[in-house]
PDB file of N, CA and C in Angstrom:
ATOM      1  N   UNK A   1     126.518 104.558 120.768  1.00  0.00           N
ATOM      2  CA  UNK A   1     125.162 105.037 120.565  1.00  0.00           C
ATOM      3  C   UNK A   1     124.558 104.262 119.389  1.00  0.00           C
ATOM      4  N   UNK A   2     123.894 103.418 119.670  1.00  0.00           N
ATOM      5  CA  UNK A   2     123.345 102.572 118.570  1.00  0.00           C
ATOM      6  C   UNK A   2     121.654 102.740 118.084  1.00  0.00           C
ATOM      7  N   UNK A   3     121.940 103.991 118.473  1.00  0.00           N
ATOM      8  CA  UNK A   3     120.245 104.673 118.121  1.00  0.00           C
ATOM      9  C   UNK A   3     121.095 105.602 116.316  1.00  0.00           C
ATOM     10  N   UNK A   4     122.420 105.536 116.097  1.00  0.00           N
ATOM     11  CA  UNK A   4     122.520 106.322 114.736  1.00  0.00           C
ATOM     12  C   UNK A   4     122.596 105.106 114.485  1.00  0.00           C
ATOM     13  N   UNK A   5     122.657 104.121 114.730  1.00  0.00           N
ATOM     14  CA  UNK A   5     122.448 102.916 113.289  1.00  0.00           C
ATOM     15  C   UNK A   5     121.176 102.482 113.122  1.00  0.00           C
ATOM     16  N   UNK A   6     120.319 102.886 113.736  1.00  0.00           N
ATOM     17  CA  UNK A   6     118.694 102.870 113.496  1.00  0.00           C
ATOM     18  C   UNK A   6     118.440 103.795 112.807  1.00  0.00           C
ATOM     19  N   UNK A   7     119.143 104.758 112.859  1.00  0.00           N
ATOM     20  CA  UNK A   7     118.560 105.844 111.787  1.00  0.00           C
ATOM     21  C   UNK A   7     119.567 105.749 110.517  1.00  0.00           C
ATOM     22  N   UNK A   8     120.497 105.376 110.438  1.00  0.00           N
ATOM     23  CA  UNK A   8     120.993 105.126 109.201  1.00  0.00           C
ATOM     24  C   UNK A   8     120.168 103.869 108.630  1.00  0.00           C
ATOM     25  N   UNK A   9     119.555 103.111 109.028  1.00  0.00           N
ATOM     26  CA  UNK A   9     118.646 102.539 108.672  1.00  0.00           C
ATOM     27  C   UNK A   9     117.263 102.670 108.157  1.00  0.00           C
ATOM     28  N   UNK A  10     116.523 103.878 108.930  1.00  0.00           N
ATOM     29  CA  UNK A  10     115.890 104.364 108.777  1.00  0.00           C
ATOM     30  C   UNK A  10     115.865 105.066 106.979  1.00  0.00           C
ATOM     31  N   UNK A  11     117.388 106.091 107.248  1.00  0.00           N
ATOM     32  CA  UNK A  11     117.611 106.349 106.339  1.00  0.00           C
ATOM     33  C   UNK A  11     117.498 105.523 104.895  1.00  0.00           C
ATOM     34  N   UNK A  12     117.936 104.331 105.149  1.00  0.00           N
ATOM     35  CA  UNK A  12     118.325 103.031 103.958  1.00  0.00           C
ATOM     36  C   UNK A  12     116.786 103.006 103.384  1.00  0.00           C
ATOM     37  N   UNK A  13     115.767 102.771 104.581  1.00  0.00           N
ATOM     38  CA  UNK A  13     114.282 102.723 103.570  1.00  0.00           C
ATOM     39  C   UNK A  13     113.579 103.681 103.573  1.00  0.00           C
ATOM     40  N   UNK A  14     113.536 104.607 103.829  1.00  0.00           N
ATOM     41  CA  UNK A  14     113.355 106.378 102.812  1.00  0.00           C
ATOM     42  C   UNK A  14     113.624 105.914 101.790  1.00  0.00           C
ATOM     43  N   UNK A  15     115.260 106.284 101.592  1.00  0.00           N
ATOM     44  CA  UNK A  15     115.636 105.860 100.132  1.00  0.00           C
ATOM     45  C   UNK A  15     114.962 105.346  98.916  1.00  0.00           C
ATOM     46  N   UNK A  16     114.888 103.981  99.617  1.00  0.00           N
ATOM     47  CA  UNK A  16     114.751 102.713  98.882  1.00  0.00           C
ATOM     48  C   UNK A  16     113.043 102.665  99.039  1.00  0.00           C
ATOM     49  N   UNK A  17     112.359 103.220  99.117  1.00  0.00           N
ATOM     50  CA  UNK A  17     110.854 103.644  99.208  1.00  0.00           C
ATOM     51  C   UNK A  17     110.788 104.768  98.131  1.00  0.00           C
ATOM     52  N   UNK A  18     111.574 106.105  98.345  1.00  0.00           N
ATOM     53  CA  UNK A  18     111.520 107.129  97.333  1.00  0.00           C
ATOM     54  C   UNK A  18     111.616 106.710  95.995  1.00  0.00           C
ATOM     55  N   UNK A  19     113.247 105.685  95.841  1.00  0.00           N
ATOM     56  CA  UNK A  19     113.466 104.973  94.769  1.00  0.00           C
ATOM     57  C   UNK A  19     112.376 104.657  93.842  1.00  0.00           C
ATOM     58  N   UNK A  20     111.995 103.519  94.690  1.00  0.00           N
ATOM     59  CA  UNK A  20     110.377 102.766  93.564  1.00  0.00           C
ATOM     60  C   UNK A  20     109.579 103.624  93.362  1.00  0.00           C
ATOM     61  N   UNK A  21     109.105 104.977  93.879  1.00  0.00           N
ATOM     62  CA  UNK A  21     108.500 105.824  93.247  1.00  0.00           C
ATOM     63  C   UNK A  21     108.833 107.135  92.322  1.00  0.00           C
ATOM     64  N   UNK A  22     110.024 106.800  92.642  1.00  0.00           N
ATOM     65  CA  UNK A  22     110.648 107.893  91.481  1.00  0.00           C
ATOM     66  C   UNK A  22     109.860 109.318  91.958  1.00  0.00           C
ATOM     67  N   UNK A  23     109.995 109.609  93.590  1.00  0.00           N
ATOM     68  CA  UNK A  23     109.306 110.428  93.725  1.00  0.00           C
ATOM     69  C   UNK A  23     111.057 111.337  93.955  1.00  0.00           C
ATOM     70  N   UNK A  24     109.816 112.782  94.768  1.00  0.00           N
ATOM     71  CA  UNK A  24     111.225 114.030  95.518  1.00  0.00           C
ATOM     72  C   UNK A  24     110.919 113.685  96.923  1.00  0.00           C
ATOM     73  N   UNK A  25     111.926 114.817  97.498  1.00  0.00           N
ATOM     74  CA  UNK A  25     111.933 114.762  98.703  1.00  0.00           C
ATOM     75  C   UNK A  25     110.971 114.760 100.138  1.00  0.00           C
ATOM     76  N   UNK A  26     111.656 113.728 100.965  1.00  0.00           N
ATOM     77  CA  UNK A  26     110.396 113.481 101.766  1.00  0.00           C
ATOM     78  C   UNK A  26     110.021 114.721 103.130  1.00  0.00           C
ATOM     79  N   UNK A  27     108.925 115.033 103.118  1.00  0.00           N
ATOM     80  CA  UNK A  27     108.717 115.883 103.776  1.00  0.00           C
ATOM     81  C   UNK A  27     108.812 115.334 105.421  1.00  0.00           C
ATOM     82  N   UNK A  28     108.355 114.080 105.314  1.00  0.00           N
ATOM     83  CA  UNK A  28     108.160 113.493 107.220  1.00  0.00           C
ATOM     84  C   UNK A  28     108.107 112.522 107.137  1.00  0.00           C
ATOM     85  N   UNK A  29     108.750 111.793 108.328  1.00  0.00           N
ATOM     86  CA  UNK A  29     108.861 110.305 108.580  1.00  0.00           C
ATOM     87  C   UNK A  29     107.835 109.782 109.998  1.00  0.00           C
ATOM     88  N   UNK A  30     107.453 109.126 109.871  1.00  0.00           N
ATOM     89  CA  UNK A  30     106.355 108.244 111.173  1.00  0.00           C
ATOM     90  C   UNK A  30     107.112 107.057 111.541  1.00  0.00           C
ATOM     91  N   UNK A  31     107.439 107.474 112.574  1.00  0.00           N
ATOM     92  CA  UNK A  31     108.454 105.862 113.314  1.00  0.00           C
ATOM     93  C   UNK A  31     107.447 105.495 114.530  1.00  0.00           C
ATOM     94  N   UNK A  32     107.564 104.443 114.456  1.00  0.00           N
ATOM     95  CA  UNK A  32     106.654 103.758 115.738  1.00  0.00           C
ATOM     96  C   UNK A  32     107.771 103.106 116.668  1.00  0.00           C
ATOM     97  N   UNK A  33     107.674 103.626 117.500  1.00  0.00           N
ATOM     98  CA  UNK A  33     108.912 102.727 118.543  1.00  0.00           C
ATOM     99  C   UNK A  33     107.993 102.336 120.126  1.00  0.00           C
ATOM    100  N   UNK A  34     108.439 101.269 120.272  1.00  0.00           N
ATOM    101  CA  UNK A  34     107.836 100.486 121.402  1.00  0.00           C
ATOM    102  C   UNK A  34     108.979 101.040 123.024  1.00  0.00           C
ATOM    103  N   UNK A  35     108.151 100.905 123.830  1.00  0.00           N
ATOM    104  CA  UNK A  35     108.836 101.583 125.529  1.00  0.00           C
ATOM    105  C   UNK A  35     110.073 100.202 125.722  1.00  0.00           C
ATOM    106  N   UNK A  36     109.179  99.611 124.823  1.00  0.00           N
ATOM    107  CA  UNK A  36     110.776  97.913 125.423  1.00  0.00           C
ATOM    108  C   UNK A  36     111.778  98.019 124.079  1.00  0.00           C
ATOM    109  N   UNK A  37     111.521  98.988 123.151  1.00  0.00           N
ATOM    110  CA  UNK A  37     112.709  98.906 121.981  1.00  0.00           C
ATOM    111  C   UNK A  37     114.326  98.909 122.428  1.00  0.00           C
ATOM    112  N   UNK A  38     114.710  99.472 123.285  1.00  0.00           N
ATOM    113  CA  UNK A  38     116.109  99.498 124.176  1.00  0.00           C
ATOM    114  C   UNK A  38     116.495 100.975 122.735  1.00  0.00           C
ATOM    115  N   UNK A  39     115.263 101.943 122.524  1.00  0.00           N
ATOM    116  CA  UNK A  39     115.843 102.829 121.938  1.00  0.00           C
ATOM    117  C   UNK A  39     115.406 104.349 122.830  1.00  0.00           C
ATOM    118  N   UNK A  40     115.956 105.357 122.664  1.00  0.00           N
ATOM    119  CA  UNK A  40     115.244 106.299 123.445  1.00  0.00           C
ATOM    120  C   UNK A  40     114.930 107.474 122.312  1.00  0.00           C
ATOM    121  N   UNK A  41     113.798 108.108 122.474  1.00  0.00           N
ATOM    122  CA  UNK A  41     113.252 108.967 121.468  1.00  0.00           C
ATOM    123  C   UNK A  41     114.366 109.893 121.181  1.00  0.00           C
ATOM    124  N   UNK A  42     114.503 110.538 122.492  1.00  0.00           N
ATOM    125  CA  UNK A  42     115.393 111.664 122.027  1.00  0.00           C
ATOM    126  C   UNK A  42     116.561 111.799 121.432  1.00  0.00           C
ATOM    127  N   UNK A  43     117.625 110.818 121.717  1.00  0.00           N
ATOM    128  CA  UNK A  43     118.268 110.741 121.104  1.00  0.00           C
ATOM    129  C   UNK A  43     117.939 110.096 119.301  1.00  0.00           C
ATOM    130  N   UNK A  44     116.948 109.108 119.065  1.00  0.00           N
ATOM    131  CA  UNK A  44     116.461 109.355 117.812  1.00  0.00           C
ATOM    132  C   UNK A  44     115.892 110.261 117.035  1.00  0.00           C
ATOM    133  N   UNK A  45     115.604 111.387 117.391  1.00  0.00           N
ATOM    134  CA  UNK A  45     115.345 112.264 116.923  1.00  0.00           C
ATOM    135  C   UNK A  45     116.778 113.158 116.321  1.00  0.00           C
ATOM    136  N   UNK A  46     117.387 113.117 117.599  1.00  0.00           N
ATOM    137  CA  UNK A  46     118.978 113.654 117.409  1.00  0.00           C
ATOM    138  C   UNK A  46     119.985 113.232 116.236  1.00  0.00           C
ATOM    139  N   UNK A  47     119.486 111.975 116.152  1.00  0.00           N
ATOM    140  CA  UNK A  47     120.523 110.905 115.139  1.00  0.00           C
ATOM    141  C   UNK A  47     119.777 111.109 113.715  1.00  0.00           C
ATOM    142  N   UNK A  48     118.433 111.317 114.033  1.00  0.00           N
ATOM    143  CA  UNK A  48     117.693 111.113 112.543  1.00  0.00           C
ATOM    144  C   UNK A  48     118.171 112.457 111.862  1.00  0.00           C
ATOM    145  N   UNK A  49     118.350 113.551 112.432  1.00  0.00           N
ATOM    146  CA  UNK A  49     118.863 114.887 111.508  1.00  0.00           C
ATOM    147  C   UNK A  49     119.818 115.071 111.109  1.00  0.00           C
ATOM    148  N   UNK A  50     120.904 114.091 111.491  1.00  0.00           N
ATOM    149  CA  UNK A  50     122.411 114.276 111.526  1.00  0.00           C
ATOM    150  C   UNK A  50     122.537 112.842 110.493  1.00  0.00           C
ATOM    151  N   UNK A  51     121.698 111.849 110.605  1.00  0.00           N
ATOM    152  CA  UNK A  51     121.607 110.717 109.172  1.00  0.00           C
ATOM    153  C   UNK A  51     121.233 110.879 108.117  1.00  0.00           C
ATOM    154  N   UNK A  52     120.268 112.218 108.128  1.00  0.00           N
ATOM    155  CA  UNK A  52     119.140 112.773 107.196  1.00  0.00           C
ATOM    156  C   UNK A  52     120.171 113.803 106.429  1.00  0.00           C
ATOM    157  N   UNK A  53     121.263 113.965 106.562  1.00  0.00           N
ATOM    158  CA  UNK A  53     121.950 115.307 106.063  1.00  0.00           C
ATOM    159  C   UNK A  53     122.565 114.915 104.280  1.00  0.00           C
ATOM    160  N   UNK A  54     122.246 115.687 103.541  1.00  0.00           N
ATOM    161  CA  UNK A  54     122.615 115.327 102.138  1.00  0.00           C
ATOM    162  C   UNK A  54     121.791 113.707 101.425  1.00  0.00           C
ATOM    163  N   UNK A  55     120.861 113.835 101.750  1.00  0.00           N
ATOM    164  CA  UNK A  55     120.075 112.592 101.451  1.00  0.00           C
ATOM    165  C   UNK A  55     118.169 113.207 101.427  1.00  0.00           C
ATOM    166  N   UNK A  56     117.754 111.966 100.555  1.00  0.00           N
ATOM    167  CA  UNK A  56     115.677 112.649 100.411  1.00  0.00           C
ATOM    168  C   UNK A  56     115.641 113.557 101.280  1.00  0.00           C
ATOM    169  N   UNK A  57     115.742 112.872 102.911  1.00  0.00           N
ATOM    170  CA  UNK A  57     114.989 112.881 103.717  1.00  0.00           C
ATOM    171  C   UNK A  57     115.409 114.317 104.584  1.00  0.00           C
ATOM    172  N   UNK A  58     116.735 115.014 103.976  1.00  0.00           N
ATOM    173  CA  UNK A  58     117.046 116.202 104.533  1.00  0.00           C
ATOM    174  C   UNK A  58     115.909 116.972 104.996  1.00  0.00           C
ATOM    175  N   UNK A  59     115.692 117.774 106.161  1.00  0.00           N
ATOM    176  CA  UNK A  59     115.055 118.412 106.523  1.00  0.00           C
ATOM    177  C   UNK A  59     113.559 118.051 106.688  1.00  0.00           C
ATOM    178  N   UNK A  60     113.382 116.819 106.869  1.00  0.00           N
ATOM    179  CA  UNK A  60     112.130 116.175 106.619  1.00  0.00           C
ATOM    180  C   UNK A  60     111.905 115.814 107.885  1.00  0.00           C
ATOM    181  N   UNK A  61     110.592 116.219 108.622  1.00  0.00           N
ATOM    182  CA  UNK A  61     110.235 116.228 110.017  1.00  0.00           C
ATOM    183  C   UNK A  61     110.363 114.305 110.407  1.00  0.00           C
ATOM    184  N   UNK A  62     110.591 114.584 111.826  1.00  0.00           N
ATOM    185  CA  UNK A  62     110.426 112.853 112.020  1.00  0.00           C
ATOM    186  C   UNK A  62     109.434 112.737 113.561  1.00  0.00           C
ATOM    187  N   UNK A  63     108.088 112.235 112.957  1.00  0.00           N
ATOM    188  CA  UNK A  63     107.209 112.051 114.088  1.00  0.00           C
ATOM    189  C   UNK A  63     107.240 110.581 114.819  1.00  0.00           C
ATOM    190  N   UNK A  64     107.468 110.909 116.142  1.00  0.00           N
ATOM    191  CA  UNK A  64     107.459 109.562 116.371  1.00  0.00           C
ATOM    192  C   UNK A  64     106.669 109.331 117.491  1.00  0.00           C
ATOM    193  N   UNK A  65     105.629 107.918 117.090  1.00  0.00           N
ATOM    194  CA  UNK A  65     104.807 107.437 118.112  1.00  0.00           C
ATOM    195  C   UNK A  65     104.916 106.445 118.991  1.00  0.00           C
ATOM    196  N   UNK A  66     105.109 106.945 120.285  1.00  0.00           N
ATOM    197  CA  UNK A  66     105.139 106.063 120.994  1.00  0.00           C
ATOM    198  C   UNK A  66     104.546 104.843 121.796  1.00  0.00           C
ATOM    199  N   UNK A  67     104.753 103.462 121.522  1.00  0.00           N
ATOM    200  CA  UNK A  67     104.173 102.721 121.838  1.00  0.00           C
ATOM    201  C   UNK A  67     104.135 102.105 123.342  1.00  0.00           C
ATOM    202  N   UNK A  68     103.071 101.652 124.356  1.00  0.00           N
ATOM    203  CA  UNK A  68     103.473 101.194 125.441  1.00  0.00           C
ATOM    204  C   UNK A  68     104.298  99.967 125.782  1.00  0.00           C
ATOM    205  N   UNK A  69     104.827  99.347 126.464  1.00  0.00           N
ATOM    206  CA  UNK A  69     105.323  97.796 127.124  1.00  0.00           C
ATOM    207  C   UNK A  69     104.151  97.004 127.435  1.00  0.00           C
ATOM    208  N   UNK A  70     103.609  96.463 126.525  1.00  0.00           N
ATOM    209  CA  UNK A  70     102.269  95.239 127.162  1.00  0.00           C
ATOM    210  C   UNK A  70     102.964  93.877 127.913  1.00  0.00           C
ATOM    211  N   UNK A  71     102.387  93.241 128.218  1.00  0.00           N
ATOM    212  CA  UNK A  71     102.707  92.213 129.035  1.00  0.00           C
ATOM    213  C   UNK A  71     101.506  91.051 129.694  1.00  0.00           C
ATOM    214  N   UNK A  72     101.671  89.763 129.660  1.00  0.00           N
ATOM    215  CA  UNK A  72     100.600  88.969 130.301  1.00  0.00           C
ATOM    216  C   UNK A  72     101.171  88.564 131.530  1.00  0.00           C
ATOM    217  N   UNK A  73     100.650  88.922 132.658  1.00  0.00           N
ATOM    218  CA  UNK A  73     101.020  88.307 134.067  1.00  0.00           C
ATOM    219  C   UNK A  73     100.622  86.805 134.223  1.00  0.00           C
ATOM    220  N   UNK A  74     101.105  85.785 134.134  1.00  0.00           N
ATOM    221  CA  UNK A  74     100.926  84.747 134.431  1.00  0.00           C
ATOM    222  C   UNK A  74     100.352  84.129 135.604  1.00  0.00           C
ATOM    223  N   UNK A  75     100.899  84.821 136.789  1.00  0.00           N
ATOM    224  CA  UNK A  75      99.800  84.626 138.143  1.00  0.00           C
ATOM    225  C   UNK A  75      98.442  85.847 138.162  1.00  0.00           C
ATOM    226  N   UNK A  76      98.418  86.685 137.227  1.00  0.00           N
ATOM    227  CA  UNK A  76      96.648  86.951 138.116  1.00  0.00           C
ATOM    228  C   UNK A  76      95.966  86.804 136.456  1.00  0.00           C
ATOM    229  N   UNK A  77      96.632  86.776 134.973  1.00  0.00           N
ATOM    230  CA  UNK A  77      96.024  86.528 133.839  1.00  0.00           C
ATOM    231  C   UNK A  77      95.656  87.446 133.497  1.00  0.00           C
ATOM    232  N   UNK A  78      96.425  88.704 133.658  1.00  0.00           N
ATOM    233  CA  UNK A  78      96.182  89.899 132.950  1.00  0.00           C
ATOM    234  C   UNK A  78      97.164  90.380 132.041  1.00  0.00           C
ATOM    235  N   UNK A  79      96.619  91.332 131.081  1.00  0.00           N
ATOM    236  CA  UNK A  79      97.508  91.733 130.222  1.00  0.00           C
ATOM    237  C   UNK A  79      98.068  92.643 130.983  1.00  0.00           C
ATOM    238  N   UNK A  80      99.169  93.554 131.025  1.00  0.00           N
ATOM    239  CA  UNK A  80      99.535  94.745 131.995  1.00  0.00           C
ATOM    240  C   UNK A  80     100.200  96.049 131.312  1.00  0.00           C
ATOM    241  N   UNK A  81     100.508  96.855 131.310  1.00  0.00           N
ATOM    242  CA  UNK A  81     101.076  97.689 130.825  1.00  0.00           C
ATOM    243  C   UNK A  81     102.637  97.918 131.602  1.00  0.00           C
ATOM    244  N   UNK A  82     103.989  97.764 131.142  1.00  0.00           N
ATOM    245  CA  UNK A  82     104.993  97.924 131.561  1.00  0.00           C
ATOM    246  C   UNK A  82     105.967  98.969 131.013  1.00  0.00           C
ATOM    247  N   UNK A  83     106.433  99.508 131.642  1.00  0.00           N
ATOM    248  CA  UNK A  83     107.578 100.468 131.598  1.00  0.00           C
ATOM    249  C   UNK A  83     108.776 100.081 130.950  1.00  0.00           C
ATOM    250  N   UNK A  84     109.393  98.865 131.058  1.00  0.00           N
ATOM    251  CA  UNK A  84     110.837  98.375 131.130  1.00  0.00           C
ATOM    252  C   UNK A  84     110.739  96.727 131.656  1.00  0.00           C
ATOM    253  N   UNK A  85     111.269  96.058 131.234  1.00  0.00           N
ATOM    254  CA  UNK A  85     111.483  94.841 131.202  1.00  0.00           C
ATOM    255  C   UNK A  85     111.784  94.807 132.942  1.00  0.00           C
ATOM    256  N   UNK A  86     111.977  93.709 133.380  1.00  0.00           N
ATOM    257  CA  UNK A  86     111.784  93.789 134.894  1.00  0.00           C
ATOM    258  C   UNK A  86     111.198  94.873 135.809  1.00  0.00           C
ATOM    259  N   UNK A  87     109.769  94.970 135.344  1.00  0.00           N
ATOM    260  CA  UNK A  87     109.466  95.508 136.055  1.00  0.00           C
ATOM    261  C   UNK A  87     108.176  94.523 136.719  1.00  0.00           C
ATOM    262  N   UNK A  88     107.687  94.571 137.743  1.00  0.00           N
ATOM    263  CA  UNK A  88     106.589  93.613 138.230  1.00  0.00           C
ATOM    264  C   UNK A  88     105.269  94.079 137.889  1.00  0.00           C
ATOM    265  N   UNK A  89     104.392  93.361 138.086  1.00  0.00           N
ATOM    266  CA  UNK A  89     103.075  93.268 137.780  1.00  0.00           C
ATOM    267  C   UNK A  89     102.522  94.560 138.425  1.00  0.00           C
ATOM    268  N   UNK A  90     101.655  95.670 138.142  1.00  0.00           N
ATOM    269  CA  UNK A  90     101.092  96.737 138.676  1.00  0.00           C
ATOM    270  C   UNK A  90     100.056  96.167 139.389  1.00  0.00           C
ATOM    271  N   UNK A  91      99.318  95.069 139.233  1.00  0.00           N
ATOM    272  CA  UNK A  91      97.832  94.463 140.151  1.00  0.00           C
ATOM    273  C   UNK A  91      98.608  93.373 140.521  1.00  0.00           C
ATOM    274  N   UNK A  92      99.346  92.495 140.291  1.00  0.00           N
ATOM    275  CA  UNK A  92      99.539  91.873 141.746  1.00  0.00           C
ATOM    276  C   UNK A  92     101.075  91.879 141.874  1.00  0.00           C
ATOM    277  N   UNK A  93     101.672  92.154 141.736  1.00  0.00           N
ATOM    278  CA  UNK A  93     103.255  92.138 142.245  1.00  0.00           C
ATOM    279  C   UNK A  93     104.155  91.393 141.754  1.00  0.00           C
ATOM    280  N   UNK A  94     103.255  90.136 141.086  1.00  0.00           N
ATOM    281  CA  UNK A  94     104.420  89.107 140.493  1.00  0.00           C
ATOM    282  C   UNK A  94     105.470  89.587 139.455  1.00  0.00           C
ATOM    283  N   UNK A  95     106.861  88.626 139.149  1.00  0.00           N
ATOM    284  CA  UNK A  95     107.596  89.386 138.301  1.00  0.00           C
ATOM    285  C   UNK A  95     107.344  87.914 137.241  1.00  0.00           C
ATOM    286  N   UNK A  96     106.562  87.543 137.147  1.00  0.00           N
ATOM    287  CA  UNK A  96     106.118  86.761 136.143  1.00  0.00           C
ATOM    288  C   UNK A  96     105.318  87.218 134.736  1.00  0.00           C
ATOM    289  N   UNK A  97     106.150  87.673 134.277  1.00  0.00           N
ATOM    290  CA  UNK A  97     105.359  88.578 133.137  1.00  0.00           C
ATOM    291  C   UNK A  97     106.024  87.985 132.353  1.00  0.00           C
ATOM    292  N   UNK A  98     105.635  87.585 130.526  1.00  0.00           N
ATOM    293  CA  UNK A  98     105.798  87.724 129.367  1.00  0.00           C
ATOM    294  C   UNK A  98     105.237  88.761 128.542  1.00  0.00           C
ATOM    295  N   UNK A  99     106.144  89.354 127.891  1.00  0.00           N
ATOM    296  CA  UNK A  99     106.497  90.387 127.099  1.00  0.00           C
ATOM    297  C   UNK A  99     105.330  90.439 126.171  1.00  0.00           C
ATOM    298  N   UNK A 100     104.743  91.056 125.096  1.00  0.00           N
ATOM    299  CA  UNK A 100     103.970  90.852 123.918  1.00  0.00           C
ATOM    300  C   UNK A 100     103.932  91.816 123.237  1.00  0.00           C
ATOM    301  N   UNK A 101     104.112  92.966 123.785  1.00  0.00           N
ATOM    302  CA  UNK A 101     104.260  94.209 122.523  1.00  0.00           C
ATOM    303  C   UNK A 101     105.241  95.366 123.347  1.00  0.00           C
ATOM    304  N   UNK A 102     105.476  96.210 122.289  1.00  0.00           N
ATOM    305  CA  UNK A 102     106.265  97.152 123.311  1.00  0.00           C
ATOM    306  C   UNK A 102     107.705  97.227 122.257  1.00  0.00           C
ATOM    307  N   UNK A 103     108.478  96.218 122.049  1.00  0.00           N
ATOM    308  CA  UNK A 103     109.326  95.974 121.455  1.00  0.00           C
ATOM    309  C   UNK A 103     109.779  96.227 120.175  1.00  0.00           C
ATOM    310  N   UNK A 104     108.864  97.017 119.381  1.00  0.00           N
ATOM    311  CA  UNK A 104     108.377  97.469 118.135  1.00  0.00           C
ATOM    312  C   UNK A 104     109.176  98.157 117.631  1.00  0.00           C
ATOM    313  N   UNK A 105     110.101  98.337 116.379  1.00  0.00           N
ATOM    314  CA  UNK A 105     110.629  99.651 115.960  1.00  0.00           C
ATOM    315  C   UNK A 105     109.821  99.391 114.591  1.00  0.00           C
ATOM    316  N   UNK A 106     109.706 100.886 113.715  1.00  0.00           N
ATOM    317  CA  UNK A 106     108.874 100.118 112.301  1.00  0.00           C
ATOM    318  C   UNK A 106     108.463 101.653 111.911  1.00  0.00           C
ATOM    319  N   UNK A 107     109.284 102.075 110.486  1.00  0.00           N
ATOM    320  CA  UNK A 107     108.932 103.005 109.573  1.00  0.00           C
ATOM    321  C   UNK A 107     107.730 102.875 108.770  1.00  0.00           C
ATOM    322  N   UNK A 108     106.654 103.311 109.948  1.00  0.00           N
ATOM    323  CA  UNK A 108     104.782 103.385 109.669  1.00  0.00           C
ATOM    324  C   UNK A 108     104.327 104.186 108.370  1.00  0.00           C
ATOM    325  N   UNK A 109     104.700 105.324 107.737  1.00  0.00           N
ATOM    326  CA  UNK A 109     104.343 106.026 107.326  1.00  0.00           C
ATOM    327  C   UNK A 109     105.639 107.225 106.233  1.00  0.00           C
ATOM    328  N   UNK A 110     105.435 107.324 105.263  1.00  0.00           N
ATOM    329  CA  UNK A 110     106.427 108.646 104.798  1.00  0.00           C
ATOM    330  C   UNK A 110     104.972 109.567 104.002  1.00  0.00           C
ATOM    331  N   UNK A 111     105.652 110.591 104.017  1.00  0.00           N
ATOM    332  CA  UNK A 111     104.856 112.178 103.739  1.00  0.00           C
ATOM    333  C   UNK A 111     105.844 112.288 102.137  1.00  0.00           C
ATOM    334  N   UNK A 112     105.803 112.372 101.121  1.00  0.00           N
ATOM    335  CA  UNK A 112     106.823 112.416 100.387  1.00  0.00           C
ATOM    336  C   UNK A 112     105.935 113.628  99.195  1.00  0.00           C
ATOM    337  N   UNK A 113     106.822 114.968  98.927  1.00  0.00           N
ATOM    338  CA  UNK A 113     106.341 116.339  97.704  1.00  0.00           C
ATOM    339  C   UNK A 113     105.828 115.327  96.713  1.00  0.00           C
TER     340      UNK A 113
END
């Protein structure tokens, strides 16, 4: 399960964010995760409370926004919205797509007392 080493990561810059401010404990975390991250919410949510234990961020809500799979179709020149990496074009069928967003993981925001 390599969604708890994203959140022990997660964990690492809480920390190291609280640190430089010499603040207390953080009330909520804002994670932005993309539909092509190869992460799944729920289980990040699962991992973030069980990484969060004896550390700032104990008991500190974790909101997370989800981002879509964008994509440029190369045969009709549209941007597209995708689900998952191989998936084909929704307007014309091709599986000629490059990737462009979606892929995102990124600690957006902390709430900190």
């Amino acid at each position: 399960m390599h969604e708890m080493a994203i959140c022990l990561g997660i964990i690492q810059i809480v920390e190291e964010k609280v640190r430089e401010r010499s603040s207390s404990p953080v009330r909520s975390v804002c994670l932005e995760l993309g539909a092509l991250s190869h992460a799944a919410p729920e289980a990040i949510r699962f991992c973030f409370a069980v990484a969060a234990m004896r550390t700032v961020a104990e008991g500190a809500a974790l909101n997370i926004v989800e981002l879509p799979g964008i994509a440029w179709c190369m045969s009709c020149s549209k941007s597209v919205e995708i689900a998952r990496r191989g998936d084909c074009c929704p307007c014309c069928g091709s599986y000629q797509l490059q990737v462009t967003a979606g892929e995102q993981m990124r600690v957006k925001a902390l709430e900190i007392d």
